[in-house]
PDB file of N, CA and C in Angstrom:
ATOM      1  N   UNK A   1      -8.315 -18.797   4.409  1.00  0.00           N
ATOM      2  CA  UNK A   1      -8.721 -18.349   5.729  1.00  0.00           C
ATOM      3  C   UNK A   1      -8.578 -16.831   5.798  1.00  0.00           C
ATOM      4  N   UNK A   2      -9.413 -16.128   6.481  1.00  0.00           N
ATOM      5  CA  UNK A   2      -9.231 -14.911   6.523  1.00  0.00           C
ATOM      6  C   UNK A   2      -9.573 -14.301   7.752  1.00  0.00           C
ATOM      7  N   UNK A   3      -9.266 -13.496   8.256  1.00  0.00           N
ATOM      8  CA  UNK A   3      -8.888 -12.797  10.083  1.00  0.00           C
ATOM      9  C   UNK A   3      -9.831 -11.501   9.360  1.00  0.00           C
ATOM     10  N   UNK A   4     -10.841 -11.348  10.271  1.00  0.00           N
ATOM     11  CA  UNK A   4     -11.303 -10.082  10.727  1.00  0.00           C
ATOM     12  C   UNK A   4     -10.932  -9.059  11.801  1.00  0.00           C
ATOM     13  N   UNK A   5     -10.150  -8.110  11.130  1.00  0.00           N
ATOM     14  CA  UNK A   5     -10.008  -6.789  12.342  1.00  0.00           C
ATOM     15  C   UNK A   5     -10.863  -5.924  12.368  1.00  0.00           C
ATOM     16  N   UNK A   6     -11.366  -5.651  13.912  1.00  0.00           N
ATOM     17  CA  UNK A   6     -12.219  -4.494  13.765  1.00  0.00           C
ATOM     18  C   UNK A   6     -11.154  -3.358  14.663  1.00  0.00           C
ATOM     19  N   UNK A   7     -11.725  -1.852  14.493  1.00  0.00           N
ATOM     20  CA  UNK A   7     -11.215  -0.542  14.481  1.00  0.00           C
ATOM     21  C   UNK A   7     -12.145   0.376  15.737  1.00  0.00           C
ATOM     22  N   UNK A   8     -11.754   0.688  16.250  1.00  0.00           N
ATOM     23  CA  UNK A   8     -13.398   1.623  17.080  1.00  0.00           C
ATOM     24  C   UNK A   8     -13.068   3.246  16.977  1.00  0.00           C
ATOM     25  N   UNK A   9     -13.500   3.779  15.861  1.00  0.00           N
ATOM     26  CA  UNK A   9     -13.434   5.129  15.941  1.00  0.00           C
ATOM     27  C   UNK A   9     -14.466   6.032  15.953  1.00  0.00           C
ATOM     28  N   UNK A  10     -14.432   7.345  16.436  1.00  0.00           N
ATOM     29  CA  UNK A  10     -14.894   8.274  16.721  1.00  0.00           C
ATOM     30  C   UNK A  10     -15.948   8.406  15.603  1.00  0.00           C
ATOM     31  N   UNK A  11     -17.279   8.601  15.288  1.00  0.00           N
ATOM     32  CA  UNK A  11     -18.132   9.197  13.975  1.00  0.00           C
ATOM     33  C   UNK A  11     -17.405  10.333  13.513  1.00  0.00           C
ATOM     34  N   UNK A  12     -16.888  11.328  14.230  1.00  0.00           N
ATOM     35  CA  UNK A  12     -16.421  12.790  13.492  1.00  0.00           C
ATOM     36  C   UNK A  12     -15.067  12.345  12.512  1.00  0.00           C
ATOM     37  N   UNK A  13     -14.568  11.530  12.478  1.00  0.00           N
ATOM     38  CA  UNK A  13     -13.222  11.105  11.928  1.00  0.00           C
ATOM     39  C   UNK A  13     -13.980  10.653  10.477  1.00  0.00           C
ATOM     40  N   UNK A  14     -15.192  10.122  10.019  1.00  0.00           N
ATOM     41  CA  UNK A  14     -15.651  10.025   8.802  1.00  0.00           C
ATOM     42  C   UNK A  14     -16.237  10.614   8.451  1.00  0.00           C
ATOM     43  N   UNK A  15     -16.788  11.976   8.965  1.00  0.00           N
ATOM     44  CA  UNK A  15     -16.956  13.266   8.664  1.00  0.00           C
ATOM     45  C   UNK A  15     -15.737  13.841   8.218  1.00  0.00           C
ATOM     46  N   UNK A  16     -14.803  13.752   9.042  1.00  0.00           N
ATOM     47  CA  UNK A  16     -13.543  15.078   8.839  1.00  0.00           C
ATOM     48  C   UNK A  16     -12.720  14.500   7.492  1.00  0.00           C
ATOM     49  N   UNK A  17     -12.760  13.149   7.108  1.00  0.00           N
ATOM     50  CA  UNK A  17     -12.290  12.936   6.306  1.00  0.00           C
ATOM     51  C   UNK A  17     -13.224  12.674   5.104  1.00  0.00           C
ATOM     52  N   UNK A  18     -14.582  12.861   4.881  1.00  0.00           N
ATOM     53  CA  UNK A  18     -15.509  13.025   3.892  1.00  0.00           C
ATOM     54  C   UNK A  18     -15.944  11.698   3.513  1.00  0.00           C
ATOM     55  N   UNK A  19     -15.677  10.618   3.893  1.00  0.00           N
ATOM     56  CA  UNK A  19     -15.553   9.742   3.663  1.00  0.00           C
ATOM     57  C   UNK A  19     -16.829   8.434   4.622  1.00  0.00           C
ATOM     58  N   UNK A  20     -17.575   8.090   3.355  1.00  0.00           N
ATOM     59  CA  UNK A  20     -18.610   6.693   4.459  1.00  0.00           C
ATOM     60  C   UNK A  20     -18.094   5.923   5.221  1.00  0.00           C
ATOM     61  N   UNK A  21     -18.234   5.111   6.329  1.00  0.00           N
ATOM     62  CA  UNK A  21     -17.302   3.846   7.232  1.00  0.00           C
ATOM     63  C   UNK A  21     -16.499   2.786   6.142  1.00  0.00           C
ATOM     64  N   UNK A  22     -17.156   2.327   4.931  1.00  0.00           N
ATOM     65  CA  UNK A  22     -16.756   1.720   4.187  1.00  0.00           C
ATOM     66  C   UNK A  22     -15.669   2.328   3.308  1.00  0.00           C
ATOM     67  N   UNK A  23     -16.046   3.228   2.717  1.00  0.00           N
ATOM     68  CA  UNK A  23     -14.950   3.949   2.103  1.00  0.00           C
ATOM     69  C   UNK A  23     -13.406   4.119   3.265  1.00  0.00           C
ATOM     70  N   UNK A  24     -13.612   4.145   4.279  1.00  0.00           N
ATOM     71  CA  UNK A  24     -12.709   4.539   5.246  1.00  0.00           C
ATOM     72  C   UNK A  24     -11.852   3.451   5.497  1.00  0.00           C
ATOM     73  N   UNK A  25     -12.279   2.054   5.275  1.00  0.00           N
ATOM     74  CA  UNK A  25     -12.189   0.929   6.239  1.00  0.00           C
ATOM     75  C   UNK A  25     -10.912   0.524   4.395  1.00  0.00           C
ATOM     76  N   UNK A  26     -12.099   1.289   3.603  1.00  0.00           N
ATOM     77  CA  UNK A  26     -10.720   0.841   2.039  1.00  0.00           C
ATOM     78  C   UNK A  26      -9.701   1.437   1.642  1.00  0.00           C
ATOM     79  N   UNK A  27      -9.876   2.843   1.913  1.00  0.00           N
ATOM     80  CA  UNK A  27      -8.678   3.569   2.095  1.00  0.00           C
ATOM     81  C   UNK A  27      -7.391   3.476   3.415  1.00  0.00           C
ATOM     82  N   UNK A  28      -8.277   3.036   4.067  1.00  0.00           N
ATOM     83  CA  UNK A  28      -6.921   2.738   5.367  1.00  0.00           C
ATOM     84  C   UNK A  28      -6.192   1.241   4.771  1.00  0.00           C
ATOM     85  N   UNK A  29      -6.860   0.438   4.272  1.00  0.00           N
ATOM     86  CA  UNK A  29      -6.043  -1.043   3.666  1.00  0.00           C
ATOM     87  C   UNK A  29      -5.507  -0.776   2.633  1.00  0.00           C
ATOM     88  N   UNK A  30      -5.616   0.598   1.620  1.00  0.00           N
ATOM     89  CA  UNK A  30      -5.028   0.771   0.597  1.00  0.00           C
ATOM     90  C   UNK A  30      -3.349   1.399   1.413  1.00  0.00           C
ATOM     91  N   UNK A  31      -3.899   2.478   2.136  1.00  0.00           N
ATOM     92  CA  UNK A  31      -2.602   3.075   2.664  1.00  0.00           C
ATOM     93  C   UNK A  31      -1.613   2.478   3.105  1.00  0.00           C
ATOM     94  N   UNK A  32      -2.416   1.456   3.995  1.00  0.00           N
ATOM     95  CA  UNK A  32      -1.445   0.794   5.308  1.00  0.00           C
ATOM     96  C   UNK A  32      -0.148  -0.281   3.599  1.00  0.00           C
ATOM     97  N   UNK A  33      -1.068  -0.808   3.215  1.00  0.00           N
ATOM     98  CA  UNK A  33      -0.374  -1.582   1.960  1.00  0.00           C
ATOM     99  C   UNK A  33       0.488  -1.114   1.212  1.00  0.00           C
ATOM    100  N   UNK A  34       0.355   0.432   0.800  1.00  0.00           N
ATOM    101  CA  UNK A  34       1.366   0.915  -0.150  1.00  0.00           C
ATOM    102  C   UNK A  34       2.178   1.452   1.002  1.00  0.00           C
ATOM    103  N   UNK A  35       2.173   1.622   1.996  1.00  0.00           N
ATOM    104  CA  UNK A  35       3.569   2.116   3.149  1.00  0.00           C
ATOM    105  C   UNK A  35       4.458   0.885   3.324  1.00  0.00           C
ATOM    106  N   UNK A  36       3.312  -0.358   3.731  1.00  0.00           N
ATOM    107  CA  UNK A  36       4.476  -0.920   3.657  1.00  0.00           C
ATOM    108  C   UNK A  36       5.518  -1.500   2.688  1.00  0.00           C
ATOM    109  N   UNK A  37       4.572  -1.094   1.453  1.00  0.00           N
ATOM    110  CA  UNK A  37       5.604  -1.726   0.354  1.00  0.00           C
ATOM    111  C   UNK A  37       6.365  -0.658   0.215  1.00  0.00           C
ATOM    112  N   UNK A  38       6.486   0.792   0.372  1.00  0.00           N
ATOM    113  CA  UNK A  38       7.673   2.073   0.567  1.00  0.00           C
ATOM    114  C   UNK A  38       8.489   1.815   1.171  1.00  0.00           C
ATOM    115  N   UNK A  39       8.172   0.897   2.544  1.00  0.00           N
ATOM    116  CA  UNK A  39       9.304   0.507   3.390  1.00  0.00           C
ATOM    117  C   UNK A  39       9.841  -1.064   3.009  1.00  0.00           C
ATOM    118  N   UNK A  40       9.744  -1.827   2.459  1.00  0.00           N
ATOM    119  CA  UNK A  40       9.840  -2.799   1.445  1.00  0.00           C
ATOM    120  C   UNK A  40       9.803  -3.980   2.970  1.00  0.00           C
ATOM    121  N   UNK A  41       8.899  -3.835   3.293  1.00  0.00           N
ATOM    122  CA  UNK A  41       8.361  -5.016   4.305  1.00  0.00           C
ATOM    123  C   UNK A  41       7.412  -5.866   3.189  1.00  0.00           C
ATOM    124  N   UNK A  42       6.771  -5.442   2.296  1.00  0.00           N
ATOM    125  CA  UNK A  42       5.736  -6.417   1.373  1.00  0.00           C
ATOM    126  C   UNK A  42       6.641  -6.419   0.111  1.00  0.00           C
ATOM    127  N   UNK A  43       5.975  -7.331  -1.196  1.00  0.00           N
ATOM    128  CA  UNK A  43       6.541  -7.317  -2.248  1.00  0.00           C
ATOM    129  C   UNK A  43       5.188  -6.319  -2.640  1.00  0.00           C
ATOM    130  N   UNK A  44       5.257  -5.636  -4.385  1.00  0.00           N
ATOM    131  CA  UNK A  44       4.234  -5.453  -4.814  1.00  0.00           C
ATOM    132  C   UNK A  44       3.182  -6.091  -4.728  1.00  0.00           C
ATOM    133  N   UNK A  45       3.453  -7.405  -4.693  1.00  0.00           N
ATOM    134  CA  UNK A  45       2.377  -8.376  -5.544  1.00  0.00           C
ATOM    135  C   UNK A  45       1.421  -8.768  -3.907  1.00  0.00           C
ATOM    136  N   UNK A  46       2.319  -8.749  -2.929  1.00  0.00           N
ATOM    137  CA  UNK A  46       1.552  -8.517  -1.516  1.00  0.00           C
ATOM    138  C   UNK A  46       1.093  -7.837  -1.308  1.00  0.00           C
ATOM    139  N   UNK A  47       1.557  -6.593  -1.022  1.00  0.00           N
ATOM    140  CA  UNK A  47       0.395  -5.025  -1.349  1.00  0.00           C
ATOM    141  C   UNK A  47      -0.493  -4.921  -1.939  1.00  0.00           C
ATOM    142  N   UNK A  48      -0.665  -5.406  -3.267  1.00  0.00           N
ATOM    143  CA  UNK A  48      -1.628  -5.555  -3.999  1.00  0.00           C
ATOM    144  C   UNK A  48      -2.430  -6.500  -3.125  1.00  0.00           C
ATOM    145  N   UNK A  49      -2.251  -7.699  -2.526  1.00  0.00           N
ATOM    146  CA  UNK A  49      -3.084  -8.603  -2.362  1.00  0.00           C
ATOM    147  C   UNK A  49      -3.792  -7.842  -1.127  1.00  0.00           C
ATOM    148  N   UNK A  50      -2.790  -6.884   0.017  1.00  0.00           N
ATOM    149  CA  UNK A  50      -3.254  -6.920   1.136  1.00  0.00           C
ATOM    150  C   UNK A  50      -4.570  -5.440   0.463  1.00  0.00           C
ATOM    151  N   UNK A  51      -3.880  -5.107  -0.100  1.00  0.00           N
ATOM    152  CA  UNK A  51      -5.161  -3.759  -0.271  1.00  0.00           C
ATOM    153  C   UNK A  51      -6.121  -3.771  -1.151  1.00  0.00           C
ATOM    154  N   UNK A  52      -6.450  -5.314  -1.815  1.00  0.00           N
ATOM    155  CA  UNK A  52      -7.572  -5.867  -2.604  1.00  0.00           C
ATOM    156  C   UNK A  52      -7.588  -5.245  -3.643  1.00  0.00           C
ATOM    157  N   UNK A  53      -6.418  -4.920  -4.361  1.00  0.00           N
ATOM    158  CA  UNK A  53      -6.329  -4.618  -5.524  1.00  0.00           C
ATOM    159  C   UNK A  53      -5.654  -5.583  -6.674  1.00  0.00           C
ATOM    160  N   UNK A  54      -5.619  -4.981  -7.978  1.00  0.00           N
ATOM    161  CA  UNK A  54      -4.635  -5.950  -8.913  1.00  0.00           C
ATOM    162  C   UNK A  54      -3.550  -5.081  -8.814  1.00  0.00           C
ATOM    163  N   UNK A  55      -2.275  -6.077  -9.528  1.00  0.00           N
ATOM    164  CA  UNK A  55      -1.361  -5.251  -9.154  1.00  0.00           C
ATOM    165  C   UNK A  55      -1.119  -3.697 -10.132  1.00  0.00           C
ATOM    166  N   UNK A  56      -1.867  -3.961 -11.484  1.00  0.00           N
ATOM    167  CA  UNK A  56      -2.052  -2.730 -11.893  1.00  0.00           C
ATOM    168  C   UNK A  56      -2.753  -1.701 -11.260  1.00  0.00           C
ATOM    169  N   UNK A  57      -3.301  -1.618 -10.833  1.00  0.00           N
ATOM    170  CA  UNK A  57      -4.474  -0.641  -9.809  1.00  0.00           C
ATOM    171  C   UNK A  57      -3.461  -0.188  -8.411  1.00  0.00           C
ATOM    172  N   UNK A  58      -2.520  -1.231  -7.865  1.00  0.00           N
ATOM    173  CA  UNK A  58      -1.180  -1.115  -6.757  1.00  0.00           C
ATOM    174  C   UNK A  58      -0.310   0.045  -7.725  1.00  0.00           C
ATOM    175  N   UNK A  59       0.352  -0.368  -8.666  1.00  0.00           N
ATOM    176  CA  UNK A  59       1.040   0.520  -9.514  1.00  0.00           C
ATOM    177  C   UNK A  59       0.365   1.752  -9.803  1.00  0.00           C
ATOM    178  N   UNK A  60      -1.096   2.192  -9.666  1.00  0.00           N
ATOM    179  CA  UNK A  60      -1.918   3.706 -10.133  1.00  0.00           C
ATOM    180  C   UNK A  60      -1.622   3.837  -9.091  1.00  0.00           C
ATOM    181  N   UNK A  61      -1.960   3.306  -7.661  1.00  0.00           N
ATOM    182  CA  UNK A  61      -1.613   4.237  -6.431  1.00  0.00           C
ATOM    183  C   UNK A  61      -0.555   4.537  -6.555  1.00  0.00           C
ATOM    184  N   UNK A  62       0.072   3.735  -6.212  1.00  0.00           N
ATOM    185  CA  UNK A  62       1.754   3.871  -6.098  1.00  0.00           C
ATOM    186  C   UNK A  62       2.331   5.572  -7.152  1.00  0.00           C
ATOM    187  N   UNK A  63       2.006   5.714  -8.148  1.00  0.00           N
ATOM    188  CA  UNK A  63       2.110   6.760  -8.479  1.00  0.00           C
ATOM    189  C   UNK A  63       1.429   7.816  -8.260  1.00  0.00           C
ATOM    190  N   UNK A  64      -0.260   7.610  -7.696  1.00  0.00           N
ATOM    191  CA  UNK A  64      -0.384   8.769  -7.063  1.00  0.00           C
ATOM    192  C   UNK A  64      -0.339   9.172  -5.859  1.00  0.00           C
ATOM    193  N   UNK A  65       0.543   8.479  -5.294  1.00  0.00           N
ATOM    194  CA  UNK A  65       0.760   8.750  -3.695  1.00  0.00           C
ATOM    195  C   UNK A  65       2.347   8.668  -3.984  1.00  0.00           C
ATOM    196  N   UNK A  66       2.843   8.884  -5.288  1.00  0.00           N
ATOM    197  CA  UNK A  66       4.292   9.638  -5.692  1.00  0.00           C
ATOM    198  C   UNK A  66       5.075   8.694  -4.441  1.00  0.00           C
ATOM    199  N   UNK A  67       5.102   7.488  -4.460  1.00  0.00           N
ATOM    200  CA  UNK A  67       6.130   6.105  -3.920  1.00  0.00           C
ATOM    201  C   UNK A  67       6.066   5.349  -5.250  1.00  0.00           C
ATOM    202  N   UNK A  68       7.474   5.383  -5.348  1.00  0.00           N
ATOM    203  CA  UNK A  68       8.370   4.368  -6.340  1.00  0.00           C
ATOM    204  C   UNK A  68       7.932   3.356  -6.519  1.00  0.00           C
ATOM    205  N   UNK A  69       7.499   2.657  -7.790  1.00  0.00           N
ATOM    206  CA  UNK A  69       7.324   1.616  -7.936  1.00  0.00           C
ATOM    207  C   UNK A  69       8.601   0.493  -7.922  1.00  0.00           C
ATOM    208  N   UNK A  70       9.709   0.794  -8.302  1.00  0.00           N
ATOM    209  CA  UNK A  70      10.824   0.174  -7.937  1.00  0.00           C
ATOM    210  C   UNK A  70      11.047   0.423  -6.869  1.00  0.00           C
ATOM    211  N   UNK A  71      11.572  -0.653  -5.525  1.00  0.00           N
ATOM    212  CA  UNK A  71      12.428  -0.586  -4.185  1.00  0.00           C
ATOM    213  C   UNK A  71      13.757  -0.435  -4.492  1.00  0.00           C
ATOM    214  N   UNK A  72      14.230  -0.646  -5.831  1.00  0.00           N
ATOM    215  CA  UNK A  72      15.633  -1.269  -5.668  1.00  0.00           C
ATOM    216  C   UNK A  72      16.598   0.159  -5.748  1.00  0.00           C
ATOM    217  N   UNK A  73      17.598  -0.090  -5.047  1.00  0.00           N
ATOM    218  CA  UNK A  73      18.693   1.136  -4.807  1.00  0.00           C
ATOM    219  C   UNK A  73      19.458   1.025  -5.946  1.00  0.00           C
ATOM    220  N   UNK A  74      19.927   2.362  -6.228  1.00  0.00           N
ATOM    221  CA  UNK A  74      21.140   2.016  -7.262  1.00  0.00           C
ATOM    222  C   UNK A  74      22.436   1.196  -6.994  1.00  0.00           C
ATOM    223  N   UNK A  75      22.803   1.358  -5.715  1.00  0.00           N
ATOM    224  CA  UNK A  75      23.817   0.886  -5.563  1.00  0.00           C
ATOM    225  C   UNK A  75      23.444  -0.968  -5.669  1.00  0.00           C
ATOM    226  N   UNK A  76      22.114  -1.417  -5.425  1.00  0.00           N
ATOM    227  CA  UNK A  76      21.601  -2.861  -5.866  1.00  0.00           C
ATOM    228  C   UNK A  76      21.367  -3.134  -6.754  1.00  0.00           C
ATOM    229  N   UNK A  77      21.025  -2.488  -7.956  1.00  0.00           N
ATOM    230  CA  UNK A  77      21.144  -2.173  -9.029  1.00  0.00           C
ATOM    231  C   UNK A  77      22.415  -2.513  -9.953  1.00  0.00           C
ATOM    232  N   UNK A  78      23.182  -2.075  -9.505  1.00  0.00           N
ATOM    233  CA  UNK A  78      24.580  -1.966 -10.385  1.00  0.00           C
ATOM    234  C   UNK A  78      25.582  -3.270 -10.099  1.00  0.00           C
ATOM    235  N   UNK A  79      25.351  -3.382  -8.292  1.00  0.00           N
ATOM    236  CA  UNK A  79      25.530  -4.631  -8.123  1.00  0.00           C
ATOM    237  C   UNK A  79      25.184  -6.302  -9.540  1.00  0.00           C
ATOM    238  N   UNK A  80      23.908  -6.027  -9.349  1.00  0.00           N
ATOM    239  CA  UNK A  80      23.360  -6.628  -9.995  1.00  0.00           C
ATOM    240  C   UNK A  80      23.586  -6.658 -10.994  1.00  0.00           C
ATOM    241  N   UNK A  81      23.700  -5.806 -12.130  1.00  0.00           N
ATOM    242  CA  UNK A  81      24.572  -5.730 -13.435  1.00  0.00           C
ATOM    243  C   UNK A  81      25.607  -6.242 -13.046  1.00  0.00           C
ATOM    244  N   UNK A  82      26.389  -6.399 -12.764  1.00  0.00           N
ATOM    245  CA  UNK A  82      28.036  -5.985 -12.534  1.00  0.00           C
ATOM    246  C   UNK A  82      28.494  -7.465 -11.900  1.00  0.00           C
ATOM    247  N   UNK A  83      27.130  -8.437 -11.390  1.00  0.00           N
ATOM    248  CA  UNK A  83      27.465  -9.686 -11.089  1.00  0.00           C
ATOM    249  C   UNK A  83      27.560 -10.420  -9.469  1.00  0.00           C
ATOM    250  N   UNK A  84      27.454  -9.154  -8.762  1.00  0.00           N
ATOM    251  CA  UNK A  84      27.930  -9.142  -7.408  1.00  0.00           C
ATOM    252  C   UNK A  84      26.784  -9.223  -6.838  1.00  0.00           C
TER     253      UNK A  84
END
């Protein structure tokens, strides 16, 4: 099943950002997807799904929009070694 959202914006906003309605409509599902996996509300593998990518193609953004592909803290990290 799949939910259609629609958006109502201004024409000058796909001008100012150089960008066709379509191109716009893929870059905002790419963004919105890799934020929330920065804020670790998604897993990768959700992000990937929500921004219609694979998860290799999630991992190229993810590095060029310089967000960590790991969530995990060190201090969860070491935990984790360590057994706790």
């Amino acid at each position: 099943m799949t939910t259609t959202i629609t958006f109502d914006f201004d024409a000058s906003a796909f001008g100012a950002l150089r960008l066709a309605p379509g191109e716009f409509a893929r870059e905002m599902r790419i963004a919105a997807a890799v934020q929330w996996y920065a804020e670790g509300v998604v897993s990768q593998g959700k992000a990937a799904e929500l921004a219609d990518l694979t998860r290799a193609e999630l991992l190229e953004e993810l590095h060029r929009r310089k967000v960590p592909a790991c969530q995990v803290t060190a201090d969860e990290l070491a935990a984790e070694i360590h057994g706790g």
